[in-house]
N, C-alpha and C. Protein backbone atom coordinates (compact mmCIF):
# COMPACT_ATOMS: atom_id res chain seq x y z
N UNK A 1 -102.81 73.65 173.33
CA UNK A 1 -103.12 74.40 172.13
C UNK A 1 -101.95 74.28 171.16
N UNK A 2 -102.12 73.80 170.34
CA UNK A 2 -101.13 74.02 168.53
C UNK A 2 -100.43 75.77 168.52
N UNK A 3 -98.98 75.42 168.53
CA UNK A 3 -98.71 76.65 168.17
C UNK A 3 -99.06 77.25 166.82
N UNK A 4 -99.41 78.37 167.03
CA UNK A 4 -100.44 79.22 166.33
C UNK A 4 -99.23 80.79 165.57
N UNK A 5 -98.95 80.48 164.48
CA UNK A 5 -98.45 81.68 163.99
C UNK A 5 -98.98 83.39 163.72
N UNK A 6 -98.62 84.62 164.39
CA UNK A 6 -99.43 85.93 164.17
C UNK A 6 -98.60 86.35 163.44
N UNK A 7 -98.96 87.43 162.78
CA UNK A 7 -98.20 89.13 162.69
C UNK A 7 -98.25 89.90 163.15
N UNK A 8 -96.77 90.95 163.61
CA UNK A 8 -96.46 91.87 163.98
C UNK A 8 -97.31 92.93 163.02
N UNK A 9 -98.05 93.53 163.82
CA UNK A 9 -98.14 95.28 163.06
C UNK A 9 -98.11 96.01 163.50
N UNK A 10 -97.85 97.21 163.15
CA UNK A 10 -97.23 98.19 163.70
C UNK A 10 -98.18 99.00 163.36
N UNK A 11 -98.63 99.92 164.66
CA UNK A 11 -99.63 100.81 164.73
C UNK A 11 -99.35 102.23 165.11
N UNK A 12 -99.53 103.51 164.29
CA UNK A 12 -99.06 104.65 164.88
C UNK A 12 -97.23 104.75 164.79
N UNK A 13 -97.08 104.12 164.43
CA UNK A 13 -95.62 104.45 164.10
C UNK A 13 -94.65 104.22 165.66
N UNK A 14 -95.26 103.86 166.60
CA UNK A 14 -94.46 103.36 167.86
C UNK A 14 -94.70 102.28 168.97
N UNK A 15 -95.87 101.51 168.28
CA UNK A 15 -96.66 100.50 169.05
C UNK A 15 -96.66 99.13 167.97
N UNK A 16 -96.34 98.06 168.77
CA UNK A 16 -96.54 97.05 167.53
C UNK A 16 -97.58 96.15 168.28
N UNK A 17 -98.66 95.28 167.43
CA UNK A 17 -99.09 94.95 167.85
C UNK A 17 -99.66 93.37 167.45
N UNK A 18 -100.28 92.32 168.54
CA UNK A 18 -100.26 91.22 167.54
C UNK A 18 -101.36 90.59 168.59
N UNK A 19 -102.53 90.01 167.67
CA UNK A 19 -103.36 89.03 167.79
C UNK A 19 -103.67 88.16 168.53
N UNK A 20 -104.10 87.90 169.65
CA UNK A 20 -104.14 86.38 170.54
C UNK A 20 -105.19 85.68 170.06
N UNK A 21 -105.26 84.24 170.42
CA UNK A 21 -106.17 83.43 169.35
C UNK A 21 -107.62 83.67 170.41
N UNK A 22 -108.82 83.87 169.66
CA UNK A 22 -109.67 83.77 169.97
C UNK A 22 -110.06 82.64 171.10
N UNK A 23 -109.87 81.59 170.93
CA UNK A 23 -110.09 80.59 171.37
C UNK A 23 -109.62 80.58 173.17
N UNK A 24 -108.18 81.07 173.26
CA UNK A 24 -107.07 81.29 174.28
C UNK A 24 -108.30 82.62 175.40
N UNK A 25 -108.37 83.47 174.25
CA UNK A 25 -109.30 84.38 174.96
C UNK A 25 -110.33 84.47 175.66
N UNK A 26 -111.20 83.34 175.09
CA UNK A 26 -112.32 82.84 175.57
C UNK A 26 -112.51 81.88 176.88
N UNK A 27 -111.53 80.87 177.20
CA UNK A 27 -110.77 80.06 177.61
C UNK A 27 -110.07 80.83 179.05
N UNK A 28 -109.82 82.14 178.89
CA UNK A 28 -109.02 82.67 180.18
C UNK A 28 -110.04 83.64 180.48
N UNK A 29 -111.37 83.32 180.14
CA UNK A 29 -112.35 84.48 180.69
C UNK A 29 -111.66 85.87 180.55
N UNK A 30 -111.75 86.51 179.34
CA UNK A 30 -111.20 87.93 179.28
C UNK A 30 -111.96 88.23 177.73
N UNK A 31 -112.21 89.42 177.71
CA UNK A 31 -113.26 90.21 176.93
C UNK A 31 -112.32 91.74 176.43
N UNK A 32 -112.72 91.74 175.77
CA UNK A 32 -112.32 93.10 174.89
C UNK A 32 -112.30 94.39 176.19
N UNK A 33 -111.14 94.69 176.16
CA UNK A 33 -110.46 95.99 177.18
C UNK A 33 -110.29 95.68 178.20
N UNK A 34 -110.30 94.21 178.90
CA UNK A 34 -109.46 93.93 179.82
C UNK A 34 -107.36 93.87 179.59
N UNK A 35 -107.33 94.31 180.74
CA UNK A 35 -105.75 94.24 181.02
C UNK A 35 -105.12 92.71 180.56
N UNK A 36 -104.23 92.85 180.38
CA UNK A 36 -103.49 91.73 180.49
C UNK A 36 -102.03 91.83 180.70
N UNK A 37 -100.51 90.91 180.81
CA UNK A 37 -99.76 91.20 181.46
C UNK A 37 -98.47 90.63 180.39
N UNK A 38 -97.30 91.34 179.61
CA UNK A 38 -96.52 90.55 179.12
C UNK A 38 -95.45 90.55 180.23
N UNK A 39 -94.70 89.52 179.95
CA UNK A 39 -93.46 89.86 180.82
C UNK A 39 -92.11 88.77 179.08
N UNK A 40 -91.09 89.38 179.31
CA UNK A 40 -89.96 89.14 179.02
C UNK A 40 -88.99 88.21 179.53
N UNK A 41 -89.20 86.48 179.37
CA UNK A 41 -88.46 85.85 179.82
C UNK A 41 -87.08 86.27 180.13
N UNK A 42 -86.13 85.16 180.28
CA UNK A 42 -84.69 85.08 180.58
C UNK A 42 -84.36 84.63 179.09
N UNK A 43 -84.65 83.46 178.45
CA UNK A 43 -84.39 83.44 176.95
C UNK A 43 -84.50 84.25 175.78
N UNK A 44 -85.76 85.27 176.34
CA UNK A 44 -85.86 86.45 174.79
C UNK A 44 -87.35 86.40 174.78
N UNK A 45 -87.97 85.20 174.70
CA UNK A 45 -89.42 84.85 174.98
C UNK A 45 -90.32 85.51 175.70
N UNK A 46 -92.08 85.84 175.37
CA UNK A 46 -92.48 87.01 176.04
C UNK A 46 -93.61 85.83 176.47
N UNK A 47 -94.01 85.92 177.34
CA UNK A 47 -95.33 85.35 178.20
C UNK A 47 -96.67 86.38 178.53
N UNK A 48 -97.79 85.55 177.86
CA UNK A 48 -98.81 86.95 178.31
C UNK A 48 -99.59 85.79 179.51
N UNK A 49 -99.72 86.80 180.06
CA UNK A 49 -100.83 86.35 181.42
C UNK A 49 -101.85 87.34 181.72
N UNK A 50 -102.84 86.38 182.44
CA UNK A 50 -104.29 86.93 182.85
C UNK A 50 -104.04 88.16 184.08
N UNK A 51 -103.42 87.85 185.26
CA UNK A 51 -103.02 87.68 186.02
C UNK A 51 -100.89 88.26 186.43
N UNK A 52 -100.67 89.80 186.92
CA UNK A 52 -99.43 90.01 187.25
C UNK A 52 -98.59 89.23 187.96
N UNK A 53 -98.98 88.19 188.74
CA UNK A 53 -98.16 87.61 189.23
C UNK A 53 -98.18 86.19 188.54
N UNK A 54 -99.27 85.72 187.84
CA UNK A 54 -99.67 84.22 187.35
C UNK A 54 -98.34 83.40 186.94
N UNK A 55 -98.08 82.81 187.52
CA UNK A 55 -96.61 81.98 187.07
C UNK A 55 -97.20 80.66 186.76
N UNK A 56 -96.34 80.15 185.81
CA UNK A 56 -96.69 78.43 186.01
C UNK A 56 -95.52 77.71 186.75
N UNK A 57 -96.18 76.67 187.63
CA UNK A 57 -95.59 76.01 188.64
C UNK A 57 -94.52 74.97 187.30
N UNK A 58 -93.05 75.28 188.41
CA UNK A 58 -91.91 74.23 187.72
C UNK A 58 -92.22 72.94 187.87
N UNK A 59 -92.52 72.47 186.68
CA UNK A 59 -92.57 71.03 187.14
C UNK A 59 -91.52 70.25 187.52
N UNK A 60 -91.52 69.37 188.45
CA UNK A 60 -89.93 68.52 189.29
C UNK A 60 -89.82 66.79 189.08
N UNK A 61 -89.30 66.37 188.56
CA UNK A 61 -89.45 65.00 188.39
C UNK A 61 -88.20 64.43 189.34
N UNK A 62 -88.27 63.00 190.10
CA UNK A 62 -87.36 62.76 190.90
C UNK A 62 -87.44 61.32 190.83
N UNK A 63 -86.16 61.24 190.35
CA UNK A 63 -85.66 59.62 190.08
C UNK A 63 -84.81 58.88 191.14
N UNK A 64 -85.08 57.56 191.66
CA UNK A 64 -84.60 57.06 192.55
C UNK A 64 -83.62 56.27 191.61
N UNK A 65 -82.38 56.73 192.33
CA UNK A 65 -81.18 55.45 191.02
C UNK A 65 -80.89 54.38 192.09
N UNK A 66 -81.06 53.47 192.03
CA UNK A 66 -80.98 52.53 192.90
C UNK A 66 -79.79 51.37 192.70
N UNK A 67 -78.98 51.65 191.30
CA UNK A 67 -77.82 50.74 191.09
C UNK A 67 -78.49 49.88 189.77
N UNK A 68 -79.46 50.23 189.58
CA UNK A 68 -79.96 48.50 188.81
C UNK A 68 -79.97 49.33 187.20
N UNK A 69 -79.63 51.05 187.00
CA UNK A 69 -79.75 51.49 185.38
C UNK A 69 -78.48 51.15 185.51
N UNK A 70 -78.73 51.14 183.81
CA UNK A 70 -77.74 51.28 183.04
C UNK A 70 -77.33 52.41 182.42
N UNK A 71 -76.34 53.19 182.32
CA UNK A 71 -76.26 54.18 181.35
C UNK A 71 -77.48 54.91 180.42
N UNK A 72 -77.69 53.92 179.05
CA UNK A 72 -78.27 54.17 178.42
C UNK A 72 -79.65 54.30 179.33
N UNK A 73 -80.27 53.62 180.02
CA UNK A 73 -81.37 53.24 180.65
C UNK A 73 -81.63 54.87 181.79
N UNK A 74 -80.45 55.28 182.42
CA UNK A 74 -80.72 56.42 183.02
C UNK A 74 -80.84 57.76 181.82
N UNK A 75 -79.97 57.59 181.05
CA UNK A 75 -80.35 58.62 179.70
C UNK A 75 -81.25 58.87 179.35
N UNK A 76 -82.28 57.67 178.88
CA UNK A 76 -83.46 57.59 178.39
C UNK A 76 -84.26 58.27 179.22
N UNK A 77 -84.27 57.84 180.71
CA UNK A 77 -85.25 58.61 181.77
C UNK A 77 -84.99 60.15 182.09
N UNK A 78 -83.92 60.22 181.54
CA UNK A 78 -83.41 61.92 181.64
C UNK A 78 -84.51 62.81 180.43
N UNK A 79 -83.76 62.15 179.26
CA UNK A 79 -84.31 62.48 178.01
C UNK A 79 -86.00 62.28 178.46
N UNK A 80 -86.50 61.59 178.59
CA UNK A 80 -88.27 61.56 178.69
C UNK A 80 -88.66 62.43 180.03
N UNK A 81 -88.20 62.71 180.72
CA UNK A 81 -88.70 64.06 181.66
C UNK A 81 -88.25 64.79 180.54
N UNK A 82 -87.31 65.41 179.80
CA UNK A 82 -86.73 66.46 179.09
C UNK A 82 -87.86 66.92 178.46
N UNK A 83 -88.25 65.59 177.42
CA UNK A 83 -89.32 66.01 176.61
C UNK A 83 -90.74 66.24 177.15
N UNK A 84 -90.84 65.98 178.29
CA UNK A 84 -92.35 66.00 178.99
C UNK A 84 -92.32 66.91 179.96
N UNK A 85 -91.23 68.15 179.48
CA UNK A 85 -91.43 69.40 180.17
C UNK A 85 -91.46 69.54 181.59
N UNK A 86 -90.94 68.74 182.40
CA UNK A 86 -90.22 68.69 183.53
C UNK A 86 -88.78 69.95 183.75
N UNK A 87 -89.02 70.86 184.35
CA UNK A 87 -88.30 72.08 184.07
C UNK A 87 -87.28 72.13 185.36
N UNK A 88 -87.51 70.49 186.34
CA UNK A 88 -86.26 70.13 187.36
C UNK A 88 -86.43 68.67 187.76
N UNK A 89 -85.37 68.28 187.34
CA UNK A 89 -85.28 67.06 187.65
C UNK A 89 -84.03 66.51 188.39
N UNK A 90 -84.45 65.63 189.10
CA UNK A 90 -83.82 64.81 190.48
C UNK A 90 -83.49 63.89 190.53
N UNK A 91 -82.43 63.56 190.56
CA UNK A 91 -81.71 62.41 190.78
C UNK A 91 -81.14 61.58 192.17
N UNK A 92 -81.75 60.91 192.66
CA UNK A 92 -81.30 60.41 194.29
C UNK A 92 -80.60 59.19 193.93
N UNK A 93 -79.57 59.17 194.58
CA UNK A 93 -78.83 57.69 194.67
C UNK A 93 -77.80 57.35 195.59
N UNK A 94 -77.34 56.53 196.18
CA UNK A 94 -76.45 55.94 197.19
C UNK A 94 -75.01 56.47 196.64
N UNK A 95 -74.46 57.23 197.68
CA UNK A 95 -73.14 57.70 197.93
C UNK A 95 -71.96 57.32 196.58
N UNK A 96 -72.13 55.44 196.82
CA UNK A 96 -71.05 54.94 195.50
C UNK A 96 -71.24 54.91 194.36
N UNK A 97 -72.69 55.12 194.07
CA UNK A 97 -73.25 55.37 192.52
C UNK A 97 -73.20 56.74 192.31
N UNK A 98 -72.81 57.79 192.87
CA UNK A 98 -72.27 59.65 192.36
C UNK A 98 -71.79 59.64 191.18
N UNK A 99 -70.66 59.14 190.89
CA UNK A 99 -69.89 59.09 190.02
C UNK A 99 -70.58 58.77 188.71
N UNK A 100 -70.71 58.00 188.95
CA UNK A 100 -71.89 57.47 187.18
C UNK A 100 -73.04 58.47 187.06
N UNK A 101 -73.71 58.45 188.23
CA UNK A 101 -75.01 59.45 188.24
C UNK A 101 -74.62 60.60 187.59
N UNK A 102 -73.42 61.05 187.98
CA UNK A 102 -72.47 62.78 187.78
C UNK A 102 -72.25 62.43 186.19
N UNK A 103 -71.44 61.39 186.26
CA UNK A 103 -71.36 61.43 184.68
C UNK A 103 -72.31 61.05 183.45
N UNK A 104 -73.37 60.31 183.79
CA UNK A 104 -74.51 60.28 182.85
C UNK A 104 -75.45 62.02 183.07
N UNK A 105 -75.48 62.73 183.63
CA UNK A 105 -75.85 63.93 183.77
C UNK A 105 -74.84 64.67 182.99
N UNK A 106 -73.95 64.68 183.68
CA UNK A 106 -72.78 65.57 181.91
C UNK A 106 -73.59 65.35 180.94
N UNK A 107 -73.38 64.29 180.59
CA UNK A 107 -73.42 63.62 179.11
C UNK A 107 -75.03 64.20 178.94
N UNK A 108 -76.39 63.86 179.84
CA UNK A 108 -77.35 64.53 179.40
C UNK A 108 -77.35 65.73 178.74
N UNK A 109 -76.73 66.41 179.98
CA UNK A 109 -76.60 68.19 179.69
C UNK A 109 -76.08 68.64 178.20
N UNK A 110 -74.95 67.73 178.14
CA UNK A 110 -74.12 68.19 176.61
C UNK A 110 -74.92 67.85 175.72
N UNK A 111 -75.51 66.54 175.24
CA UNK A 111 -76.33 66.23 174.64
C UNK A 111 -77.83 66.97 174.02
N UNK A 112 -78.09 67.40 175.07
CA UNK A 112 -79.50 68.12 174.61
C UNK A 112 -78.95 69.57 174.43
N UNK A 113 -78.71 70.13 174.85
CA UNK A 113 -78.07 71.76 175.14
C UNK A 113 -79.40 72.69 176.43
N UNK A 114 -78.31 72.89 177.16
CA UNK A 114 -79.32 73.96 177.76
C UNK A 114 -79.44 73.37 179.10
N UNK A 115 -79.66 72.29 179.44
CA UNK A 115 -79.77 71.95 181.30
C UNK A 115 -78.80 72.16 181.50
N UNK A 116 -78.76 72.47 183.08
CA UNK A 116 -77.41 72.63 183.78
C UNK A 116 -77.79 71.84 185.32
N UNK A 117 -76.88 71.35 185.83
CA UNK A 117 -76.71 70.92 186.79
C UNK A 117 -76.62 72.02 188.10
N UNK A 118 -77.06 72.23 188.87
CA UNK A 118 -77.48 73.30 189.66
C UNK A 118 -77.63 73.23 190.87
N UNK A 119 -77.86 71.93 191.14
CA UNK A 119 -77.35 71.41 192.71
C UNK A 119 -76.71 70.03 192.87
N UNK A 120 -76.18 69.84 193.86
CA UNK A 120 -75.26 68.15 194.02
C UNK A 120 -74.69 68.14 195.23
N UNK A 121 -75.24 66.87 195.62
CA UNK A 121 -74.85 66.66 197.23
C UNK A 121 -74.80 65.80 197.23
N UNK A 122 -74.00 64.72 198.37
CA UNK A 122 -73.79 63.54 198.42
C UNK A 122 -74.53 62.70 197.91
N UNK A 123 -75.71 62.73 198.16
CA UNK A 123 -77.02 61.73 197.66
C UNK A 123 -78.06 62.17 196.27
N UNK A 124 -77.84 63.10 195.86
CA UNK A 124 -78.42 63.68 195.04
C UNK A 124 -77.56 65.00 193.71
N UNK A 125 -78.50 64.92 192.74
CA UNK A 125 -77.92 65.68 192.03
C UNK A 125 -79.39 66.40 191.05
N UNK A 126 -79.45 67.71 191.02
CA UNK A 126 -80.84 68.41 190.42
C UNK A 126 -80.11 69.35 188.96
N UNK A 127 -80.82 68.88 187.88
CA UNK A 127 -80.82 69.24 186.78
C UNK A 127 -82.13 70.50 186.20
N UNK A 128 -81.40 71.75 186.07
CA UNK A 128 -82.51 72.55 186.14
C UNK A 128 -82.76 72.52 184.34
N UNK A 129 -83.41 72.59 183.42
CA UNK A 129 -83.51 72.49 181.86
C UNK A 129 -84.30 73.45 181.76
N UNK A 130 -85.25 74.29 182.09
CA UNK A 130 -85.54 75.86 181.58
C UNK A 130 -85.17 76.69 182.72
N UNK A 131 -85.18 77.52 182.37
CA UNK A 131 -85.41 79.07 183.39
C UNK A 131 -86.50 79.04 184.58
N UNK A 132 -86.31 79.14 185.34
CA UNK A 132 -87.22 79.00 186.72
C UNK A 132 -88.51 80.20 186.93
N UNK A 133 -89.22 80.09 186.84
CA UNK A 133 -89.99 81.71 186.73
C UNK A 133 -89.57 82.27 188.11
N UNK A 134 -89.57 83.69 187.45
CA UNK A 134 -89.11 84.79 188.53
C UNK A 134 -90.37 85.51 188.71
N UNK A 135 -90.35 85.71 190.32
CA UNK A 135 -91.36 86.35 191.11
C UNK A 135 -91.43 87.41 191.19
């Protein structure tokens, strides 16, 4: 769905209130005076759901580095999970390639703003880029 701009209004002097698109409504099977659920991300961001527990699953992308990228070439594959909403991504590679792997991941992280590196072990290294939903 196209993000869709509302207004805030304010009702009664202590309730504000705002619009969901028809369409969204229809779409999640829900009808006038059913419940629904906001919750308050970790960024500021509010999520409405059908459903109190309804989370959406993190998506995980996992790259085998096998020696044969290049810099730019592992960047690019960083950057295109980034943009295709991959919210953890994986990096596997042989012991003597760490070092490059470690440092083309810096350089991701600084670059875009906001991933962080969040796990790293001999063979691997996991880049988390949003907030993980909390249960």
């Amino acid at each position: 769905m196209p993000l869709e701009g509302r207004k805030l209004q304010l009702a009664g002097g202590s309730t504000y209130l705002v619009s969901l698109p028809k369409r969204w409504v229809h779409s999640s099977g829900l009808k006038a005076g059913d419940t629904i659920f906001v919750e308050t991300e970790l960024d500021g961001s509010v999520s409405v759901r059908r459903q109190p527990h309804e989370k959406p699953a993190v998506l995980r992308k996992v790259f085998d580095e096998r020696g044969e990228d290049t810099r730019d070439h592992l960047l690019r594959k960083l950057i295109g999970a980034y943009i295709s909403g991959f919210g953890l991504i994986e990096i596997r590679f042989h012991p003597p390639r760490g070092p490059f792997v470690r440092r083309v991941a810096r350089e991701f992280c600084h670059l875009v703003i906001g991933p962080e590196v969040i796990e790293e072990t001999r063979t691997a290294l996991v880049i988390q880029t949003s907030p993980t939903p909390r249960s």
